[in-house]
Protein backbone atom coordinates (compact mmCIF):
# COMPACT_ATOMS: atom_id res chain seq x y z
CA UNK A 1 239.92 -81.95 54.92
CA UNK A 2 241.72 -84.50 52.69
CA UNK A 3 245.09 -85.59 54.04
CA UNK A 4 248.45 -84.68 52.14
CA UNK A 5 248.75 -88.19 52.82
CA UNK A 6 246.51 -88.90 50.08
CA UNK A 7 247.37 -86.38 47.54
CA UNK A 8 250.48 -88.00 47.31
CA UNK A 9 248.78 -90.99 45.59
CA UNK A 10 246.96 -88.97 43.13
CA UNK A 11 248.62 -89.93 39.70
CA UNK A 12 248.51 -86.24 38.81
CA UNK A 13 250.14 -85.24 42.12
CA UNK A 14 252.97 -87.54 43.24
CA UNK A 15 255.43 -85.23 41.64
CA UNK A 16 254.76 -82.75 44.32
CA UNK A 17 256.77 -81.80 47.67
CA UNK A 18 254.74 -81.31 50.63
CA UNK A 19 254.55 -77.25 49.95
CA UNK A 20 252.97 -77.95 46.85
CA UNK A 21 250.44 -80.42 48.03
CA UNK A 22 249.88 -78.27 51.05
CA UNK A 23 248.48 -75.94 47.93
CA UNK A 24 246.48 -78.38 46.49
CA UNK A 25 244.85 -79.05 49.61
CA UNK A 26 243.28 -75.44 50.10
CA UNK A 27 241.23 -76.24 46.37
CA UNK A 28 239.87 -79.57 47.46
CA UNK A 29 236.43 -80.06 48.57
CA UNK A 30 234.62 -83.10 49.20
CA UNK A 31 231.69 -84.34 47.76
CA UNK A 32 229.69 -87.84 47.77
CA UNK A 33 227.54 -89.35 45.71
CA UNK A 34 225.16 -92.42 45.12
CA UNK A 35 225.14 -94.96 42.65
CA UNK A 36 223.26 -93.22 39.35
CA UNK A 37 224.28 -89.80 40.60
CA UNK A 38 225.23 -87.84 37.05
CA UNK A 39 228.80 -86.12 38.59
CA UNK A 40 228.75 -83.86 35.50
CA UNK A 41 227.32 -83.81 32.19
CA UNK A 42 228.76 -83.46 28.49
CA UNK A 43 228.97 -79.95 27.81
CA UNK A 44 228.83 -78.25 30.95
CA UNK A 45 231.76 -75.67 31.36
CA UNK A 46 234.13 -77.15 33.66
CA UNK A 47 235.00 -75.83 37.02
CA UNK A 48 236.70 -78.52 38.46
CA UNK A 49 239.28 -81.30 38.04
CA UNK A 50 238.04 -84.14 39.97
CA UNK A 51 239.65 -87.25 41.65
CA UNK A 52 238.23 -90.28 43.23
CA UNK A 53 238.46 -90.76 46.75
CA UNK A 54 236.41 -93.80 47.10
CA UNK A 55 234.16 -96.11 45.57
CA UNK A 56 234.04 -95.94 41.16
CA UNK A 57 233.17 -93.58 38.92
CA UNK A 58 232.57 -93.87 35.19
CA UNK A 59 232.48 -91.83 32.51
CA UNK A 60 230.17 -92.10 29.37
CA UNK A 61 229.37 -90.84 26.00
CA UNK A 62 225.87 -90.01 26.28
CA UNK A 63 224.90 -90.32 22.28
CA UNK A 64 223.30 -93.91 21.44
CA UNK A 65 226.02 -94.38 18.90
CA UNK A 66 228.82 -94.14 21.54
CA UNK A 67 226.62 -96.35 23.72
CA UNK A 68 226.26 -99.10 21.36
CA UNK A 69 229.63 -99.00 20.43
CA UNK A 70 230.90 -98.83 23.67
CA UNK A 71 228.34 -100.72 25.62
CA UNK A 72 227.67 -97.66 28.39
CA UNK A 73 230.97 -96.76 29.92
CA UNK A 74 233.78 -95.60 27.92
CA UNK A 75 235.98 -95.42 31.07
CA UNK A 76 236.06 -97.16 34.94
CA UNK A 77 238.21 -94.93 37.20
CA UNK A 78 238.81 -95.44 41.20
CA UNK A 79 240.26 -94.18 44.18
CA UNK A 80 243.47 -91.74 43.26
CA UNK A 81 242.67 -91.82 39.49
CA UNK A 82 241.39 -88.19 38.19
CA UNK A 83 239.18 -87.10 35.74
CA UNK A 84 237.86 -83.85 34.27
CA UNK A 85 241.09 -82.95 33.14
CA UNK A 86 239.29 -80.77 30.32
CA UNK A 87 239.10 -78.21 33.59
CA UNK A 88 242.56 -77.06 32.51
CA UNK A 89 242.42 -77.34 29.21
CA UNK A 90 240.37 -75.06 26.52
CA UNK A 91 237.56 -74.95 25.58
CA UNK A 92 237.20 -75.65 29.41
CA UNK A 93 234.19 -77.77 28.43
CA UNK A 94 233.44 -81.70 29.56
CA UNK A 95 233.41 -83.99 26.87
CA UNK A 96 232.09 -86.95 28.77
CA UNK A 97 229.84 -87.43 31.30
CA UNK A 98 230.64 -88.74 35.04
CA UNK A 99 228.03 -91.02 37.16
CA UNK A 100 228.92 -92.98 39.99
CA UNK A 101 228.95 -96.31 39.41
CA UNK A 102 229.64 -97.87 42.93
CA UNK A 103 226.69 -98.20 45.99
CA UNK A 104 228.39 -94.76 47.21
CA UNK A 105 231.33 -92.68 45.70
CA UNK A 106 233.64 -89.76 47.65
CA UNK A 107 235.17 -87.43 45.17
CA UNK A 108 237.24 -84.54 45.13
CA UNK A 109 236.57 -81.42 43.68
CA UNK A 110 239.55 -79.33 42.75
CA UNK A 111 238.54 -75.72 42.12
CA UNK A 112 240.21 -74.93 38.68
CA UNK A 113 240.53 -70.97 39.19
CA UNK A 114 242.62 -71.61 42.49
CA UNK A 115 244.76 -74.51 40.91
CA UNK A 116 245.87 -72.33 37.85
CA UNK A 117 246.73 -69.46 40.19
CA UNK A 118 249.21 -71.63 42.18
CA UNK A 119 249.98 -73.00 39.18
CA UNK A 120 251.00 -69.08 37.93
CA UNK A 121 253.20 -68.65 40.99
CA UNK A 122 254.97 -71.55 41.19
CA UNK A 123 255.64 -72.70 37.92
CA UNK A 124 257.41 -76.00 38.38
CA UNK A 125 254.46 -76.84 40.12
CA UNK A 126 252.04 -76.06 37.26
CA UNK A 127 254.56 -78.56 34.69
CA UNK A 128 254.96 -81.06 37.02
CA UNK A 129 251.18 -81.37 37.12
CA UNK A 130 250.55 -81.10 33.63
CA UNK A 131 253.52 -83.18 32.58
CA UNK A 132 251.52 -85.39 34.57
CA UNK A 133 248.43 -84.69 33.47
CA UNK A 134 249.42 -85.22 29.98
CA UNK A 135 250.91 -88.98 30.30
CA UNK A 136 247.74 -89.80 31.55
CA UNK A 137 245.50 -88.75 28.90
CA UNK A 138 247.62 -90.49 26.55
CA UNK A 139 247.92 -93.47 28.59
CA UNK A 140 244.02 -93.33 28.79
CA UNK A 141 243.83 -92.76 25.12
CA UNK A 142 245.60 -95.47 24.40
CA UNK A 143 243.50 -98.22 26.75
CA UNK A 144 239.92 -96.53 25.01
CA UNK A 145 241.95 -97.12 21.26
CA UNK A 146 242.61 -100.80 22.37
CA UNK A 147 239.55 -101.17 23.82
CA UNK A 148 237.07 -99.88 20.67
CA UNK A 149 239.33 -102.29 18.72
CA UNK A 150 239.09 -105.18 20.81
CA UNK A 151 234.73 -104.92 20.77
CA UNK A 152 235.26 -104.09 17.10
CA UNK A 153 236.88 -107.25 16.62
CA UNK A 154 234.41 -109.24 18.75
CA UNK A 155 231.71 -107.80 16.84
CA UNK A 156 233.57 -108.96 13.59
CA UNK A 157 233.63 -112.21 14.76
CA UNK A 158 230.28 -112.86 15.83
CA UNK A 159 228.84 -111.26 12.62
CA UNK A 160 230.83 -114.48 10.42
C-alpha cells in the first residue's frame, strides 16, 4: 500500500490533511511497467488518474503530424507528477497516450469512481484537488506552448 507519506508529495495532493489522504489511499493501486509498455492509449475512456511513483513516463500524440512536430513525446513526467487528469474531466476520454519511458516504471492508479465519491462527501476535498488539478494543466499548457514554439523556431532557422 502506498504510504500517506508519499501522497503528500503528489502535486495534486499536498493540499490535503491526513484524513483526506487517508481517502486517497483506499483508490490507489499499484502497477509497474517496462520500458515500451503503452500505459494507456488515445481514446480509451478513462478510469483512472494516474501518478508516477518511480522511474518516467511520457505521454505522446500518436498521429505522425504530432510526431514530427513534436519529435515523439509531447510530455516527460516523474515520480509525484500525475497524469490522466482527463479521468475527472468530460468527455472522460484520454487525449494522449502514456508509455513508460524509463528501464522500469511504478505507477499509481487512482480509481476515478471512488475519488469523485469522496470528492461528493467532502467537498473541500474535491476543490482543493481540482484547484490543484487545474494549475497544473495550465502550468503544463503553458511548458507544451513554449515548447512547440521553441522547435518551431529551430525549424525556422535551419530552413534559412
Amino acid at each position: 500500500m502506498i504510504s500517506l507519506d508519499f501522497l503528500e508529495k503528489v502535486e495534486v495532493f499536498q493540499d490535503l490533511d491526513d484524513g483526506q489522504l487517508a481517502a486517497v489511499q483506499t483508490c490507489c493501486q499499484e502497477a509497474e511497467f517496462r520500458r515500451g509498455d503503452m500505459l494507456f492509449a488515445a481514446g480509451e475512456k478513462t478510469t483512472c488518474l494516474w501518478v508516477v511513483v518511480e522511474g518516467q513516463v511520457h505521454l505522446r500524440e500518436e498521429s505522425q503530424e504530432a510526431s514530427d512536430l513534436m519529435g515523439g513525446a509531447i510530455s516527460s513526467l516523474s515520480e509525484g507528477l500525475v497524469f490522466g487528469w482527463s479521468s475527472l474531466v468530460r468527455p472522460h476520454k484520454y487525449r494522449l497516450s502514456a508509455h513508460c519511458a524509463s528501464r522500469s516504471c511504478k505507477v499509481l492508479k487512482i480509481d476515478q469512481g471512488y475519488l469523485t465519491k469522496h470528492f461528493e462527501k467532502d467537498a473541500k476535498m474535491g476543490y482543493a484537488v481540482m484547484s490543484r488539478l487545474l494549475s497544473i494543466i495550465g502550468s503544463r499548457f503553458y511548458q507544451l506552448q513554449d515548447e512547440v514554439i521553441r522547435r518551431r523556431g529551430e525549424e525556422a532557422m535551419t530552413r534559412w
